[in-house]
N, C-alpha and C. Protein backbone atom coordinates (compact mmCIF):
# COMPACT_ATOMS: atom_id res chain seq x y z
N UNK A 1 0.84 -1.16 0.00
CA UNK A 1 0.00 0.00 0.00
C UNK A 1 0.90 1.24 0.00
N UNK A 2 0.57 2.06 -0.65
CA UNK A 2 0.88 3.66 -0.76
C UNK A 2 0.21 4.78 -0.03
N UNK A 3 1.06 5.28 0.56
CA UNK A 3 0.32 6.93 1.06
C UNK A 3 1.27 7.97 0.72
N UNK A 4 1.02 8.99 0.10
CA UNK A 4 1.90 10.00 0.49
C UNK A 4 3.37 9.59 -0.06
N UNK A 5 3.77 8.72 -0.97
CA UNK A 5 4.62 8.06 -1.53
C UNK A 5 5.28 7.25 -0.70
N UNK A 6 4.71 7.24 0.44
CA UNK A 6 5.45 6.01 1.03
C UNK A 6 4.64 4.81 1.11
N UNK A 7 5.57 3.61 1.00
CA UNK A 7 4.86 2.20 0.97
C UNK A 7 4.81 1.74 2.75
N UNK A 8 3.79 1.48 2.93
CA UNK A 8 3.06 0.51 4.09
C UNK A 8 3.08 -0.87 4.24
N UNK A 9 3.26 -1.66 5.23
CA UNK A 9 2.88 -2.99 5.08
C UNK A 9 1.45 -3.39 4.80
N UNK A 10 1.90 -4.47 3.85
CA UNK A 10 0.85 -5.22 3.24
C UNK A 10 0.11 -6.41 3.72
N UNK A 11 -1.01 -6.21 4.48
CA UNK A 11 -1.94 -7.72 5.07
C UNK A 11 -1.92 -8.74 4.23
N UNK A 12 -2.05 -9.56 3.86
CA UNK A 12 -2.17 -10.56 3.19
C UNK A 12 -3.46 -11.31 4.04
N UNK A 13 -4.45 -10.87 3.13
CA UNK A 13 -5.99 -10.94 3.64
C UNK A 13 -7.04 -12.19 2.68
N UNK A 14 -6.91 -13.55 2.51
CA UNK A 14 -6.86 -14.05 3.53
C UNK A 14 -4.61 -14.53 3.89
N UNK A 15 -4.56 -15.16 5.12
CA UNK A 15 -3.41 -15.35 5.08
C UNK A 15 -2.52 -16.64 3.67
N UNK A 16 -1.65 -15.88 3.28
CA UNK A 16 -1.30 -17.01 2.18
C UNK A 16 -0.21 -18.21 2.28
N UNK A 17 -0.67 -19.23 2.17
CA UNK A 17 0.26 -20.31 2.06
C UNK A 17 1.70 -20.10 1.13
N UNK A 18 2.86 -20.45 2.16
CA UNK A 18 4.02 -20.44 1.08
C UNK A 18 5.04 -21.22 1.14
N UNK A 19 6.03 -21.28 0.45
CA UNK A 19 6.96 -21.88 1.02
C UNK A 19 8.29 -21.51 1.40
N UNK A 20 9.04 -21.94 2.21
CA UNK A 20 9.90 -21.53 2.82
C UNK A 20 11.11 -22.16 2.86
N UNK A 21 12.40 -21.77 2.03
CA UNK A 21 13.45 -22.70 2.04
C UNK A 21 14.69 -22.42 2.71
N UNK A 22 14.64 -23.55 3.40
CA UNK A 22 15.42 -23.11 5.07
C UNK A 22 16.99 -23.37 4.32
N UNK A 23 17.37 -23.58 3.18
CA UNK A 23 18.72 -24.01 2.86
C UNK A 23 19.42 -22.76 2.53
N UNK A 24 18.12 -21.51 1.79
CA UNK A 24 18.50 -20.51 1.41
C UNK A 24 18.88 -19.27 2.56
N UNK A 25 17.57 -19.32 3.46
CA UNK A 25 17.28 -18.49 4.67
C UNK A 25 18.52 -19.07 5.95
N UNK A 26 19.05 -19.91 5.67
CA UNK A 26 20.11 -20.02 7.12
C UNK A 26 21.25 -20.80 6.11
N UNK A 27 22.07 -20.44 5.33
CA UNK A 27 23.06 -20.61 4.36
C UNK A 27 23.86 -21.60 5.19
N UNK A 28 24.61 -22.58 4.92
CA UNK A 28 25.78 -23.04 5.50
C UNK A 28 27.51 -22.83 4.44
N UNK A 29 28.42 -22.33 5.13
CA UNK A 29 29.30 -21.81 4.33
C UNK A 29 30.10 -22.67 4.50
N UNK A 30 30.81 -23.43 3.45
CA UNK A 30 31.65 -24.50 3.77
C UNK A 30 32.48 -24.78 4.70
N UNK A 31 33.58 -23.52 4.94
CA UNK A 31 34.60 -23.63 6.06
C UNK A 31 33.93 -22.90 7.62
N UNK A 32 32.64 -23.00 7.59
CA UNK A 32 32.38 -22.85 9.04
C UNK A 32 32.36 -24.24 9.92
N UNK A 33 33.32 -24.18 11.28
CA UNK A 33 32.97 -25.16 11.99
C UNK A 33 31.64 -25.87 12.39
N UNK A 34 31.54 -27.22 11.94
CA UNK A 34 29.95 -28.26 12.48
C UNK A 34 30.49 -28.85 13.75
N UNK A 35 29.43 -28.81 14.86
CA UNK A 35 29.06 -29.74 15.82
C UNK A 35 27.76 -30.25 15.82
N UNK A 36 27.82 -30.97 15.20
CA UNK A 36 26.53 -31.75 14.94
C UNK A 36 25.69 -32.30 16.14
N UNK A 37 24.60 -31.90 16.50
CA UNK A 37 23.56 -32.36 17.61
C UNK A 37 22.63 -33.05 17.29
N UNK A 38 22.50 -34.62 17.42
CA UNK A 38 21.78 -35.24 16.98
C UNK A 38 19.89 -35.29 17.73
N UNK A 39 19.72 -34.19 18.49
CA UNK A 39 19.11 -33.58 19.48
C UNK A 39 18.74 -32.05 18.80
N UNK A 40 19.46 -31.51 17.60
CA UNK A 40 18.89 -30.34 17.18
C UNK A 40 18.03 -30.34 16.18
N UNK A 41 17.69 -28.69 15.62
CA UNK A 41 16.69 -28.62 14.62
C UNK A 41 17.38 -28.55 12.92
N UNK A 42 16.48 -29.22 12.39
CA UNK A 42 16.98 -29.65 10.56
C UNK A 42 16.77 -28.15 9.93
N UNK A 43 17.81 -27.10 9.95
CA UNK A 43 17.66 -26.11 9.23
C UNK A 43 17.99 -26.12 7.83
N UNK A 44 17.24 -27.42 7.26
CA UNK A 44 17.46 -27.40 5.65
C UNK A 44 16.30 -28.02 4.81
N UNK A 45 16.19 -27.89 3.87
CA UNK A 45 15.06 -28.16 3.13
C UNK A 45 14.00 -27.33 2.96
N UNK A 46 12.81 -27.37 2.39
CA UNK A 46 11.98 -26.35 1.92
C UNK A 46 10.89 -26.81 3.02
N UNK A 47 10.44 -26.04 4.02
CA UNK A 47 9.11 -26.31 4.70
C UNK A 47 8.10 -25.76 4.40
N UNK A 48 6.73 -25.93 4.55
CA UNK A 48 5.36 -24.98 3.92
C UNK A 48 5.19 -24.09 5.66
N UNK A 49 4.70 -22.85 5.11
CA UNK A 49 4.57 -22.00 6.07
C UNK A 49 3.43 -20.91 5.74
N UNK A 50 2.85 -20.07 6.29
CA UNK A 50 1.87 -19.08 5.92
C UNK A 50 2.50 -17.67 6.62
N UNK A 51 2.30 -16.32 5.13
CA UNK A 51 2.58 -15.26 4.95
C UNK A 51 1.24 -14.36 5.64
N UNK A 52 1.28 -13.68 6.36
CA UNK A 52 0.50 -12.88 6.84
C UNK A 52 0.44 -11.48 6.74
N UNK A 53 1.84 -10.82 5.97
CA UNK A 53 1.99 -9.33 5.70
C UNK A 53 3.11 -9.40 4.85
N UNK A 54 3.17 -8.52 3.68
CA UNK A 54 4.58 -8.00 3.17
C UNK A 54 4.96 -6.49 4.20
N UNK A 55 6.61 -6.36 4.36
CA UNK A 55 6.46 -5.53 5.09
C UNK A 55 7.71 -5.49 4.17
N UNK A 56 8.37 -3.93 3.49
CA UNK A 56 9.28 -3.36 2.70
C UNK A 56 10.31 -2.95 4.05
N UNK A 57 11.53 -3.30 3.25
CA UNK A 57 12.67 -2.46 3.78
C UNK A 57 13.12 -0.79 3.92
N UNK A 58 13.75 -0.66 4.36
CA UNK A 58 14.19 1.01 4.11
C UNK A 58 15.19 0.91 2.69
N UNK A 59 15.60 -0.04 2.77
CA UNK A 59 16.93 -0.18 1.42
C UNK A 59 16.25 -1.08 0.20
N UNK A 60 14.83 -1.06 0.39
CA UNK A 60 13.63 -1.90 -1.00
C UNK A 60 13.62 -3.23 -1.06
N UNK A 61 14.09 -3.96 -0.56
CA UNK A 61 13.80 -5.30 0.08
C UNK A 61 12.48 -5.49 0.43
N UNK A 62 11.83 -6.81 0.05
CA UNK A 62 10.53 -7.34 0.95
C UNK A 62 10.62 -8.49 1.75
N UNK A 63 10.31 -7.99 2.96
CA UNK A 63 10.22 -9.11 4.01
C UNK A 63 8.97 -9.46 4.28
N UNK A 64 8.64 -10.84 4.41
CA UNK A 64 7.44 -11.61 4.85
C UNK A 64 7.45 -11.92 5.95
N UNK A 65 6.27 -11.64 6.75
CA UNK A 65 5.89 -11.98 8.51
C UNK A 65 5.50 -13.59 8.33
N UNK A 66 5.78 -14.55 8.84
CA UNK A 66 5.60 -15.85 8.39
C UNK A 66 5.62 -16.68 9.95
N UNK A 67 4.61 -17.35 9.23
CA UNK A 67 4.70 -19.07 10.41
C UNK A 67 5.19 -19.92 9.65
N UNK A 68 6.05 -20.83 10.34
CA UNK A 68 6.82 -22.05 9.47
C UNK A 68 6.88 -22.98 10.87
N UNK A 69 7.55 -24.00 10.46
CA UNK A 69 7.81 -25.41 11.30
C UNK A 69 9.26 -25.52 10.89
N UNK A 70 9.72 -25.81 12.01
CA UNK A 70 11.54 -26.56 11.57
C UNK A 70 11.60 -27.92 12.45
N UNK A 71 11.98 -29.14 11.60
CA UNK A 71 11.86 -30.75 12.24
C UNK A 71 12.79 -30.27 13.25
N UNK A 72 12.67 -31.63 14.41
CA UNK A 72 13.62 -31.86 15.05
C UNK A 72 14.58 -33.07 14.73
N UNK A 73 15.66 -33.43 14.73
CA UNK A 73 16.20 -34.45 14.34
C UNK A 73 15.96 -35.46 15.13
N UNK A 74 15.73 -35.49 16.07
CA UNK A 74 15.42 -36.51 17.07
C UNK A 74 13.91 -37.04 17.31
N UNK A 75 13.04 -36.82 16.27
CA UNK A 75 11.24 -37.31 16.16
C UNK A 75 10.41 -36.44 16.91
N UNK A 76 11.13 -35.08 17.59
CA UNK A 76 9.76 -34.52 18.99
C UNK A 76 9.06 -34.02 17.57
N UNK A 77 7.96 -33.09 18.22
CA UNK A 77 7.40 -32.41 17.91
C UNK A 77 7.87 -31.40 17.12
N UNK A 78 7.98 -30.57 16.31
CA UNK A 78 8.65 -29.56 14.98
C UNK A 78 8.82 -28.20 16.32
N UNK A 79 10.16 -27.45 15.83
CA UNK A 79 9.57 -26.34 16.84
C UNK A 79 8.59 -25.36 15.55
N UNK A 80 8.05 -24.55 16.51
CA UNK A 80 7.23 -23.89 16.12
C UNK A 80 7.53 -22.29 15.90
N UNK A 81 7.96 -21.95 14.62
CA UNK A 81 8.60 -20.31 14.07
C UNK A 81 7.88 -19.27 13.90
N UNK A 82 6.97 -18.40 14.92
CA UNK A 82 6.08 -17.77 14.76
C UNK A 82 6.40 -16.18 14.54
N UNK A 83 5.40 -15.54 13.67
CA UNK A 83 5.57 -14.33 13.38
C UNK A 83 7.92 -13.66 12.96
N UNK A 84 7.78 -14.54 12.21
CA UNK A 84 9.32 -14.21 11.94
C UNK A 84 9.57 -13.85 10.37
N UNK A 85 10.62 -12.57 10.66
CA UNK A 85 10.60 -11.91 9.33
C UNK A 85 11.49 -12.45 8.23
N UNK A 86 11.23 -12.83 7.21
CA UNK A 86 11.53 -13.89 5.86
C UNK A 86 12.10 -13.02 5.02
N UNK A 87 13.26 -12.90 4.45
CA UNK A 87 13.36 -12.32 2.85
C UNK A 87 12.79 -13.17 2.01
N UNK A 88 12.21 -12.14 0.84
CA UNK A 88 11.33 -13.14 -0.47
C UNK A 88 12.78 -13.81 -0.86
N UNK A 89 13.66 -12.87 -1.21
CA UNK A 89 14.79 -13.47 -1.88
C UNK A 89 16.24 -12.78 -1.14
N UNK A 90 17.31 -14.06 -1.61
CA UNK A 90 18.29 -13.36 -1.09
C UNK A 90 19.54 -12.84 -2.14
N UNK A 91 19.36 -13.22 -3.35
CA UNK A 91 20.14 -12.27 -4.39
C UNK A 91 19.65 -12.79 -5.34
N UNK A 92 17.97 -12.50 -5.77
CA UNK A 92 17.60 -12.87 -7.25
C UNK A 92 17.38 -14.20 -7.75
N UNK A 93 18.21 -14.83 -7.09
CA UNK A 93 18.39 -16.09 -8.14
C UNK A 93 17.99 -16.98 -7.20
N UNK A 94 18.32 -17.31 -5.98
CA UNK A 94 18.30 -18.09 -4.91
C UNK A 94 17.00 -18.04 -3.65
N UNK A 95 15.70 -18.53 -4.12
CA UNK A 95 14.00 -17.86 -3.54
C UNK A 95 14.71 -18.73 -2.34
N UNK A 96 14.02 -17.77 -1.18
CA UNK A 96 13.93 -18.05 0.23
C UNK A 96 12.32 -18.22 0.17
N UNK A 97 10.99 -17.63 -0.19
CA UNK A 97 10.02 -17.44 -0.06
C UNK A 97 9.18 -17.42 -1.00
N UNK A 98 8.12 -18.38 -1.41
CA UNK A 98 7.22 -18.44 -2.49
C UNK A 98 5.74 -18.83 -2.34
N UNK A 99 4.85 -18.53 -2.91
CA UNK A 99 3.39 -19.08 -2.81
C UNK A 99 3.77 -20.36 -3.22
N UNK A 100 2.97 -21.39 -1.75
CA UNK A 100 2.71 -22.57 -2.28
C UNK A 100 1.67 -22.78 -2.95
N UNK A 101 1.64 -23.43 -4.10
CA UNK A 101 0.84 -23.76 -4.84
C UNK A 101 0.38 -24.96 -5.28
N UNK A 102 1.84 -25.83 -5.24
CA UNK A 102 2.06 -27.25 -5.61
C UNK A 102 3.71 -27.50 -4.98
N UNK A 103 4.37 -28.64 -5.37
CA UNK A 103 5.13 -29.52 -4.83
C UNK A 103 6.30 -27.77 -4.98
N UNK A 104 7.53 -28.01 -3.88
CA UNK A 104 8.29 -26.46 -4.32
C UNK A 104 9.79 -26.46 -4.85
N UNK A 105 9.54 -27.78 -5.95
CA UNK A 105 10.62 -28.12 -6.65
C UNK A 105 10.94 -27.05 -7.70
């Protein structure tokens, strides 16, 4: 939304299904040290999540207010990622964030 030339966050009315790819949104860089916890959360793969607002950057970026799920490696229950801010993208080429629609190959 626009006022006054400035852009507002955007509701996403009803809330929209999307998807969310945790490989893009939490990068792993080759030469960073792993301690692997067979007790932690799977920050990889694409999970389905729901968009509830676009909200613009100061530097033109769009960030999405989002619910998602991240597994646990160990079978509990998923934790639960509420109201957390998403880039759509993180340089063009590489989607962190998309309408689910179908499978998010």
């Amino acid at each position: 939304m626009t006022r006054d030339g400035i852009q507002y966050p955007a509701v996403s009315d009803p809330p929209t299904p999307v998807w969310v790819n945790l490989d893009h949104l939490f990068p792993r860089f080759p030469d960073m040290p792993r301690h692997p916890n067979g007790a932690g959360v799977e920050f990889s793969g694409v999970v389905p999540g729901v968009l509830f607002r676009r909200i613009p950057a100061v530097t033109g970026e769009w960030m999405g207010l989002v619910d998602y799920t991240v597994p646990y490696a160990d079978g509990r229950p998923p934790l639960e990622m509420r109201q957390q801010l998403v880039p759509f993208d993180r340089d063009g080429e590489h989607w962190i964030l998309r309408p689910r629609t179908d499978d998010p190959a």
